[in-house]
Protein backbone atom coordinates (compact mmCIF):
# COMPACT_ATOMS: atom_id res chain seq x y z
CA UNK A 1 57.21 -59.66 -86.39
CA UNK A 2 55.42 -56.85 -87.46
CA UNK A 3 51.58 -57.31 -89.08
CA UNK A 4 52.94 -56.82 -92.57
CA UNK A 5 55.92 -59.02 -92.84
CA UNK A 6 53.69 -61.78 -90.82
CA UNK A 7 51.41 -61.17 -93.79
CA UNK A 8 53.90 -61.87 -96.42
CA UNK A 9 55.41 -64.86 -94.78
CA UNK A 10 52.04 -66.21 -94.54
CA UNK A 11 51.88 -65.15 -98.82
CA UNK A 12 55.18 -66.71 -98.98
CA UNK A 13 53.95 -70.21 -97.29
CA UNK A 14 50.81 -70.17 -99.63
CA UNK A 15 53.00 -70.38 -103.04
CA UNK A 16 55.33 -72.84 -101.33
CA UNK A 17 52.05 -75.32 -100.55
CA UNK A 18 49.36 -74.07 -102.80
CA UNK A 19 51.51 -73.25 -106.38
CA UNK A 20 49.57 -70.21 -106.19
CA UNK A 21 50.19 -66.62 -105.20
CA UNK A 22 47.70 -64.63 -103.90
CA UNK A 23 47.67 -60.82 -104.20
CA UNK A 24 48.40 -59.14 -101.13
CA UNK A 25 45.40 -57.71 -98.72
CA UNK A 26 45.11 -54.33 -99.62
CA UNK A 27 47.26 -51.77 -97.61
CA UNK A 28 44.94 -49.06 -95.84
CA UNK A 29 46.99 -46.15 -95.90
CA UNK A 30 50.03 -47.04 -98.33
CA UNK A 31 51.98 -44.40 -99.58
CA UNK A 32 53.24 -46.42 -102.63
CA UNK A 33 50.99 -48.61 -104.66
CA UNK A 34 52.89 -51.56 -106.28
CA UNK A 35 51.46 -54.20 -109.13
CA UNK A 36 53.12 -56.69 -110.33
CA UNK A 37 52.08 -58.28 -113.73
CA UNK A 38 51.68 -62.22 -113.07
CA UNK A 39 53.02 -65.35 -111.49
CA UNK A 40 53.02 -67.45 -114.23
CA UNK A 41 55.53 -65.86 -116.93
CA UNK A 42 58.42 -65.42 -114.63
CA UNK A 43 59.25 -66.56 -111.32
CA UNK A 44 61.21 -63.11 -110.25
CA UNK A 45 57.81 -61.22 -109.70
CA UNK A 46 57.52 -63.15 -106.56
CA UNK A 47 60.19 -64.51 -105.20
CA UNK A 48 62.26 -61.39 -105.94
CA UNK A 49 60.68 -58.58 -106.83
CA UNK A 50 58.12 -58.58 -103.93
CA UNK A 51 60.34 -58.83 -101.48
CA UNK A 52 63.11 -56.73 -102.43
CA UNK A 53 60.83 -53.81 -102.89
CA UNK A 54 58.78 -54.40 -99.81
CA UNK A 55 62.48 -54.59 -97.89
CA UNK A 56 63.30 -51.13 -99.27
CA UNK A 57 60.27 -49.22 -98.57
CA UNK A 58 60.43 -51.14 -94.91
CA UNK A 59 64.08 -49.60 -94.39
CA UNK A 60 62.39 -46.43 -95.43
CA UNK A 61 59.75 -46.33 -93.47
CA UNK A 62 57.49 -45.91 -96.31
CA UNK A 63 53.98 -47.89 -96.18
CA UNK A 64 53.38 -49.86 -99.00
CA UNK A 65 50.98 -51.91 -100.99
CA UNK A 66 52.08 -54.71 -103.64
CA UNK A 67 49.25 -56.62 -105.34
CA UNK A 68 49.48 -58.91 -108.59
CA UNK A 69 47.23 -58.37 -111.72
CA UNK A 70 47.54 -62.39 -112.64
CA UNK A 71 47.77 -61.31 -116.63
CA UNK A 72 44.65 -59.97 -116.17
CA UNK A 73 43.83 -56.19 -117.55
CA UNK A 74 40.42 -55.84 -115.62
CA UNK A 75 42.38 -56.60 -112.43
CA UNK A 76 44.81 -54.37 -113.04
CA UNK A 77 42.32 -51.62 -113.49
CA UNK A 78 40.83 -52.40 -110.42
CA UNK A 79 43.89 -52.65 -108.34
CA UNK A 80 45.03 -49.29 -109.96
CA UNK A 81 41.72 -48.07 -108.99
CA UNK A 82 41.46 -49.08 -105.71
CA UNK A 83 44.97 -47.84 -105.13
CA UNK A 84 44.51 -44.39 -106.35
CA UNK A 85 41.39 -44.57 -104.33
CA UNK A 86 43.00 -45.38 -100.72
CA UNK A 87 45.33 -42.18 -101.92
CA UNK A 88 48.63 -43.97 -102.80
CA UNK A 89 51.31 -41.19 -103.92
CA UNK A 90 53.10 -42.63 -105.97
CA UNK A 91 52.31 -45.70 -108.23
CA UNK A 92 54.87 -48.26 -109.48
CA UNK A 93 53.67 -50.49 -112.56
CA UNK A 94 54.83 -53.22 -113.86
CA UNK A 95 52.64 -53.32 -117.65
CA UNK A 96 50.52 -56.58 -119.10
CA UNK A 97 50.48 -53.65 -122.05
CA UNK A 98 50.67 -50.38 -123.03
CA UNK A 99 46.95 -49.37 -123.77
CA UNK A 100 45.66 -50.61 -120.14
CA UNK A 101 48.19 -49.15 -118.46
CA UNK A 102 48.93 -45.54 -120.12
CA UNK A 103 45.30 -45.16 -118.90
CA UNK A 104 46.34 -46.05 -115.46
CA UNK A 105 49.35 -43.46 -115.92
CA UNK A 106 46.24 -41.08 -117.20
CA UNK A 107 43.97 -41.47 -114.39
CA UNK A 108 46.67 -41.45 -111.74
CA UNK A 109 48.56 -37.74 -113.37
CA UNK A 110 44.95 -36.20 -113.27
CA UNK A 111 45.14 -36.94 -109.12
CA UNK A 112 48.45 -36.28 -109.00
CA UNK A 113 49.78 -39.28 -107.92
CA UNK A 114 53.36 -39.96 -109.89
CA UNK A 115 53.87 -43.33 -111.70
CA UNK A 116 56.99 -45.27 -112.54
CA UNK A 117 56.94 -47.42 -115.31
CA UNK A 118 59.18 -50.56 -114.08
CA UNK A 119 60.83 -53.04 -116.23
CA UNK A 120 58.61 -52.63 -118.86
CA UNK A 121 58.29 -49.22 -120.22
CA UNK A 122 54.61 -47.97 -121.26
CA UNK A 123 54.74 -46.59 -124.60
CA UNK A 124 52.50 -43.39 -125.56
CA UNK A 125 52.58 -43.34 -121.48
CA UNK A 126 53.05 -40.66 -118.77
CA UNK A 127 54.82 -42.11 -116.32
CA UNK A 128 57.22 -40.00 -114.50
CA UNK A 129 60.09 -42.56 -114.67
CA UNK A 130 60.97 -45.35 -115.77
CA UNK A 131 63.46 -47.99 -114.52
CA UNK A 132 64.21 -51.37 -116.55
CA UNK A 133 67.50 -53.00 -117.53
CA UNK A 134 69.10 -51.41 -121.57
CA UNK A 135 66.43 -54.41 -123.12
CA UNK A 136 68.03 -54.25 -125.99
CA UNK A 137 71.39 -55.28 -124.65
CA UNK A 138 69.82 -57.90 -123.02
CA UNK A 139 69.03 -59.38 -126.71
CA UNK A 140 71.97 -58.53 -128.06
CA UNK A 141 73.88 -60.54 -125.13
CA UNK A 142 71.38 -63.45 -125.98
CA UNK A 143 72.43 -63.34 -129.49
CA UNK A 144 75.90 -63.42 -128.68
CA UNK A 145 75.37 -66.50 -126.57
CA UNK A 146 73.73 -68.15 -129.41
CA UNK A 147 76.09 -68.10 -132.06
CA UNK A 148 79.01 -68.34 -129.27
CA UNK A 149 77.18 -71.88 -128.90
CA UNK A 150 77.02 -72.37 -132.84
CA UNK A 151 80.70 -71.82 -133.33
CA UNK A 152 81.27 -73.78 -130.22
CA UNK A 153 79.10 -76.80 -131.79
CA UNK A 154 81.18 -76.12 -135.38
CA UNK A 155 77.66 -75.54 -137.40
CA UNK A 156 78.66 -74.25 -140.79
CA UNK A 157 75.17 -73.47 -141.89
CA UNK A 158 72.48 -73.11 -138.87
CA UNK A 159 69.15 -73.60 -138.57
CA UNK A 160 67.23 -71.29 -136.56
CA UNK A 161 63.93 -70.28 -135.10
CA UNK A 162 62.90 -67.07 -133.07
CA UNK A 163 60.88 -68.00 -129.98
CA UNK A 164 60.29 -64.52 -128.81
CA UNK A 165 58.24 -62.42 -125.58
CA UNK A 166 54.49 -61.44 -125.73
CA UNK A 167 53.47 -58.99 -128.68
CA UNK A 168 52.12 -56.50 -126.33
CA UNK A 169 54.88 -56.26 -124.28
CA UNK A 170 57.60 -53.66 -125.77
CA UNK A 171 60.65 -55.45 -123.62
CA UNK A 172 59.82 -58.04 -126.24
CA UNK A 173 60.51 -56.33 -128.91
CA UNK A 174 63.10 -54.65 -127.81
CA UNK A 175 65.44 -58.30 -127.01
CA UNK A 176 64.11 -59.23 -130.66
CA UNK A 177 65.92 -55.80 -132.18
CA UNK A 178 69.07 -56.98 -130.16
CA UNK A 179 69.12 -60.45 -130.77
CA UNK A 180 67.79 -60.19 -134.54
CA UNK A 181 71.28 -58.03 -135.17
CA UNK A 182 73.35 -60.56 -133.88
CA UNK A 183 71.87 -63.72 -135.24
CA UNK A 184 70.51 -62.36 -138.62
CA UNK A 185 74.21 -61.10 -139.42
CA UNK A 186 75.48 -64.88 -138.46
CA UNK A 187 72.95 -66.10 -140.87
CA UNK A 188 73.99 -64.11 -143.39
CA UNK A 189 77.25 -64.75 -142.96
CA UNK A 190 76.87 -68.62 -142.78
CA UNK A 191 74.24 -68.58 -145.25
CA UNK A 192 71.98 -70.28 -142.71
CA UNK A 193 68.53 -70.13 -142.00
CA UNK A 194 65.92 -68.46 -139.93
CA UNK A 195 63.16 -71.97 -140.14
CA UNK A 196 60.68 -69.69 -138.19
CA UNK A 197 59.89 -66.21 -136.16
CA UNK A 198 56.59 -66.96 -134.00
CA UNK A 199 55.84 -64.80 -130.50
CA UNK A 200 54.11 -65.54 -127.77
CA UNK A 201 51.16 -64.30 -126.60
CA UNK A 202 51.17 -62.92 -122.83
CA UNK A 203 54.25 -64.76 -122.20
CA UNK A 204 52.36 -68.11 -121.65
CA UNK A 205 54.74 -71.12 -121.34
CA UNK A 206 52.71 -73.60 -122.00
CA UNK A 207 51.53 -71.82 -125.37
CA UNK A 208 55.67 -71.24 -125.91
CA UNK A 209 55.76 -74.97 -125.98
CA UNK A 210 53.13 -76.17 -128.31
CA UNK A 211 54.45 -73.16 -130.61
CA UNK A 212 57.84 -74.50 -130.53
CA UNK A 213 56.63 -78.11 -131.12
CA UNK A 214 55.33 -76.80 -134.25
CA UNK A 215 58.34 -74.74 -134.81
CA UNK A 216 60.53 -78.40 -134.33
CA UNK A 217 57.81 -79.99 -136.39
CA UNK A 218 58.21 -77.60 -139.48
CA UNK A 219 62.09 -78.09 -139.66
CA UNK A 220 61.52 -81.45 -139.76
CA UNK A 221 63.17 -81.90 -136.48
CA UNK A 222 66.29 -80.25 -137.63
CA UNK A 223 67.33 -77.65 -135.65
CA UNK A 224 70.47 -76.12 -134.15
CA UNK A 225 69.29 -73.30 -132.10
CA UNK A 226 66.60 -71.59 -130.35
CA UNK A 227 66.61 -68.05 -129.60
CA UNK A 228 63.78 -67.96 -126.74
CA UNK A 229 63.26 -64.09 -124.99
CA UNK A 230 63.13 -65.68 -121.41
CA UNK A 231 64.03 -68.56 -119.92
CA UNK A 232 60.52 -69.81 -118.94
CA UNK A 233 59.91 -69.82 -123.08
CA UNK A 234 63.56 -71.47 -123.00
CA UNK A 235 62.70 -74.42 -121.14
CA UNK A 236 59.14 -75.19 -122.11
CA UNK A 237 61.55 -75.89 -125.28
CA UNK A 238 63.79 -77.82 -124.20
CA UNK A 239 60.72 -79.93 -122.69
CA UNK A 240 60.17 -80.37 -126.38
CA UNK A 241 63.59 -81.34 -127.13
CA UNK A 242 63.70 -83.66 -124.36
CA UNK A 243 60.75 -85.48 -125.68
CA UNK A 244 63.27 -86.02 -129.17
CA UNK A 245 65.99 -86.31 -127.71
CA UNK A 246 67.47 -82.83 -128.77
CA UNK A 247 68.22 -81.45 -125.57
CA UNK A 248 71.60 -80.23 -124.90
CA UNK A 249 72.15 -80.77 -128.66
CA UNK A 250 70.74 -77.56 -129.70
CA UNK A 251 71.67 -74.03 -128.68
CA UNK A 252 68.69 -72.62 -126.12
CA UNK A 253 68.88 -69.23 -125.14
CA UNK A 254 66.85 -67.08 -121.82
CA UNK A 255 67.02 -64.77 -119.50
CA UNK A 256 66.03 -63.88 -115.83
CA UNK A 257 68.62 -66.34 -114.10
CA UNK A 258 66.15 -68.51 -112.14
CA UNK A 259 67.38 -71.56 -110.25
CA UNK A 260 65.25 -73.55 -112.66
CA UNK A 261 67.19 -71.45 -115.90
CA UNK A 262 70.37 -71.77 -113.85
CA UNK A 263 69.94 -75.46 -113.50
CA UNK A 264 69.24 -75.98 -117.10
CA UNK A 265 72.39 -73.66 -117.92
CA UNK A 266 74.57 -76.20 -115.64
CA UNK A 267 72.78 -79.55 -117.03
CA UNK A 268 73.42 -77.73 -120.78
CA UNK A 269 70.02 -77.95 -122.03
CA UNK A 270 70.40 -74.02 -122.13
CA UNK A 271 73.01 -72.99 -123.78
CA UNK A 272 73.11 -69.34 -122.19
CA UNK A 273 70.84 -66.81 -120.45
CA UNK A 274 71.07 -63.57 -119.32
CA UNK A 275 71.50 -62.09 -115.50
CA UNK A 276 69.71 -58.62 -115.03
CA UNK A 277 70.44 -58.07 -111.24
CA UNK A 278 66.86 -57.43 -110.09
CA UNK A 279 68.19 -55.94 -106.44
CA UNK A 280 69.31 -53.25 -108.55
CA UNK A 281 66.06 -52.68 -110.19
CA UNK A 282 63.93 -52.58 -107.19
CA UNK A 283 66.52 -50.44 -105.55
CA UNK A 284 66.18 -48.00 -108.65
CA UNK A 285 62.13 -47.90 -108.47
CA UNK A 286 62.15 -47.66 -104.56
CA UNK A 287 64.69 -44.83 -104.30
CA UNK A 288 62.67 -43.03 -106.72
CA UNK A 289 59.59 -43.55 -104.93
CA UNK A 290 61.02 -42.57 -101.51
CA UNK A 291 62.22 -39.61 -102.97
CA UNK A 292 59.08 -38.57 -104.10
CA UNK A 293 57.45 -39.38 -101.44
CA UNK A 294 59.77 -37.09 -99.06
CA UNK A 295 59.26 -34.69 -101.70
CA UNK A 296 63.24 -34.82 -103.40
CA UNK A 297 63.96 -35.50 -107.06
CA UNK A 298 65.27 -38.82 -107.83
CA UNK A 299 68.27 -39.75 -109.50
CA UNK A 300 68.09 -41.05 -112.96
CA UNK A 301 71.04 -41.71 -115.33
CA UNK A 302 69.11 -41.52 -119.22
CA UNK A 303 65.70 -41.12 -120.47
CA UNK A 304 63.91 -43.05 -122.63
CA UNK A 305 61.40 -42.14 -125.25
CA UNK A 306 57.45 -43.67 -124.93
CA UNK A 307 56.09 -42.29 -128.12
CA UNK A 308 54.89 -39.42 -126.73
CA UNK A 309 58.00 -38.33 -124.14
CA UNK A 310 61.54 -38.74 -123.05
CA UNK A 311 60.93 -40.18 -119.69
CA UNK A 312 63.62 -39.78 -116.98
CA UNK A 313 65.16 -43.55 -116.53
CA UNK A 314 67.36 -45.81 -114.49
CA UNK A 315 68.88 -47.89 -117.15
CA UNK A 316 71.06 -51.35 -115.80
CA UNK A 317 73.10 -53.35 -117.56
CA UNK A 318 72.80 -56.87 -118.16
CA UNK A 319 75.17 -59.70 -117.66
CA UNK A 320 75.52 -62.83 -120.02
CA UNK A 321 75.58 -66.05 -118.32
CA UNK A 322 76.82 -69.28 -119.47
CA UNK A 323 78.13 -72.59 -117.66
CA UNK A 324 81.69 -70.54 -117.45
CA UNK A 325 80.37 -68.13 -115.18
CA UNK A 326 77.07 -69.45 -113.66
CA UNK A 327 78.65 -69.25 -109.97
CA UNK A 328 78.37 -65.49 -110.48
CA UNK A 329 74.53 -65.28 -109.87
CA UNK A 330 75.54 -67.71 -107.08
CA UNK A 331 78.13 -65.21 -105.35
CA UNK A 332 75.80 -62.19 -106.29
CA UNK A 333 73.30 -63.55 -103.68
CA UNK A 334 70.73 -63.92 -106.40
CA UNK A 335 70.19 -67.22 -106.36
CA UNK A 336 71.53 -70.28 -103.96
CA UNK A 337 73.84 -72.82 -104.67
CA UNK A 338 71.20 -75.35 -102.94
CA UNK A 339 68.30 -73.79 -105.09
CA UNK A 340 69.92 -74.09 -108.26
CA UNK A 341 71.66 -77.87 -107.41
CA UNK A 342 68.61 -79.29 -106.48
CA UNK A 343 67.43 -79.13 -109.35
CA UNK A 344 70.70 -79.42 -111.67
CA UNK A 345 71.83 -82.07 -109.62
CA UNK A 346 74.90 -82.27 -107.10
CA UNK A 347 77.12 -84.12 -110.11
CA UNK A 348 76.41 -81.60 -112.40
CA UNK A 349 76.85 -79.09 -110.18
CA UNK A 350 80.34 -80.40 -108.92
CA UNK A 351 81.44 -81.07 -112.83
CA UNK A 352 80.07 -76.77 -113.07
CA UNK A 353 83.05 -75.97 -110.63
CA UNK A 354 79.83 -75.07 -108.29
């Protein structure tokens, strides 16, 4: 076992006793600088991300350094710093918003050193590329889940509310402009009702929660959907439901297919969520980077435009999920059928066709 994958084993056995992650020891030498936003909003930055880039740039005999900012802007700063510093060549970023890290992107062009925005795109930026999923597909396919739910419950004239990503984050918006469409034009057309529209600031579950409470609270516990950005903001409401009883009675969108969101998807208390097959993202951002580290152009397949630019992009598509087709994520590799049953239980699992 080489000194670096002993190191993230080691990483690996601290979240599995701790809860915790810890960012990684810095990498003397790394040719690509990697950092990751948090541990808290998402599982994936972890226990997929992490390792599937670190497994690419292995195969590629490029060195590497991935550290985690924790949702904290300072520390990102100083990681970028410190990064640039050790003479990284290329810098992958993953945002906690635009502002900090388009000066990143700033500081890193005047050394030269090439940044890809990835999964979250840096507006008024200058990244040299930028790889992410089409976000607002992902909303759109959310949407669709939702009222494919309402119909499915027969609700002639739903009652909505909007739990949706972190302000500062511009994937956020971007699943709001897709879901909006869908749902607002089933409103419309069922002369239902939007109750409430509230985000989240820095994707904080536990904050999702108490808004949501409130949210339940001022439709007098009436509700018939919930159209949550990611499935962490999903399931801290259906917590809330649970506590009324609710759960599995209203419609509860997410996204990010976790075995905790997959679980909840087989149990019912989400109604639907959305796969983006992260293997493909890292693959996108690491090819990239080995190309420009062995001095090639990468391969893109759009570009996207920051405010300021049309960056060169790797754009994926997303894949709805719902109990019909949750073994998908299974036979994708993404998850494990043990992961996700654990949780779900094996009855529920069994009555899933898992």
């Amino acid at each position: 076992m080489t000194t670096r994958r002993f190191a993230a084993a080691v990483a690996a056995a601290s979240l599995v006793v701790t809860g915790f992650v810890a960012t990684s020891a810095h990498a003397a030498g790394a040719q690509v600088g990697v950092i990751l936003p948090d541990s808290a909003s998402s599982a994936r930055w972890e226990t997929a991300d992490r390792p599937l880039l670190a497994n690419a740039f292995t195969a590629a005999s490029v060195t590497y350094d991935i550290q985690n900012a924790q949702g904290d802007k300072a520390k990102f700063a100083t990681i970028a710093d410190s990064m640039l510093t050790a003479g990284v060549k290329v810098l992958i970023l993953v945002n906690l918003d635009s502002p900090s890290a388009a000066a990143v992107e700033a500081k890193a062009a005047k050394q030269g050193v090439a940044t890809i925005d990835y999964d979250r795109l840096t507006l008024q930026g200058s990244a040299n590329y930028y790889v992410s999923f089409n976000n607002v597909a992902v909303g759109t396919l959310q949407g669709q889940g939702i009222v494919a739910c309402l119909k499915a419950h027969k609700v002639k004239s739903p009652r909505v509310v909007y739990l949706n990503g972190s302000p500062t984050d511009n994937n956020a918006t971007l699943f709001k402009q897709g879901y909006s469409k869908v749902v607002g034009a089933y409103l419309a057309s069922t002369k239902g009702k939007l109750v409430d529209d509230k985000s989240v600031a820095g994707w904080d579950n536990t904050l999702g929660g108490t808004i949501f409470e409130q949210q339940l609270t001022k439709a007098g516990g009436k509700l018939d959907a919930v159209v949550s950005a990611n499935e962490g903001l999903g399931l801290a409401a259906v917590s809330v439901l649970k506590k009324n009883k609710l759960n599995g009675k209203v419609c509860v969108s997410g996204q990010d297919a976790t075995a905790e969101g997959l679980a909840a998807i087989v149990t019912g208390d989400l109604s639907n969520t959305v796969y983006k097959a992260i293997k493909q993202e890292a693959n996108g951002a690491s090819s990239l980077a080995i190309s420009l580290i062995k001095g090639s152009k990468g391969a893109t397949n759009g570009t996207t435009n920051n405010g300021v630019s049309d960056v060169p992009s790797v754009l994926l598509t997303p894949v709805s999920i719902t109990k019909a087709n949750v073994g998908t994520v299974i036979k994708d590799g993404f998850q494990t059928r043990d992961a996700v049953c654990k949780v779900a239980g094996e009855k529920a699992c069994k009555a899933a066709g898992l």
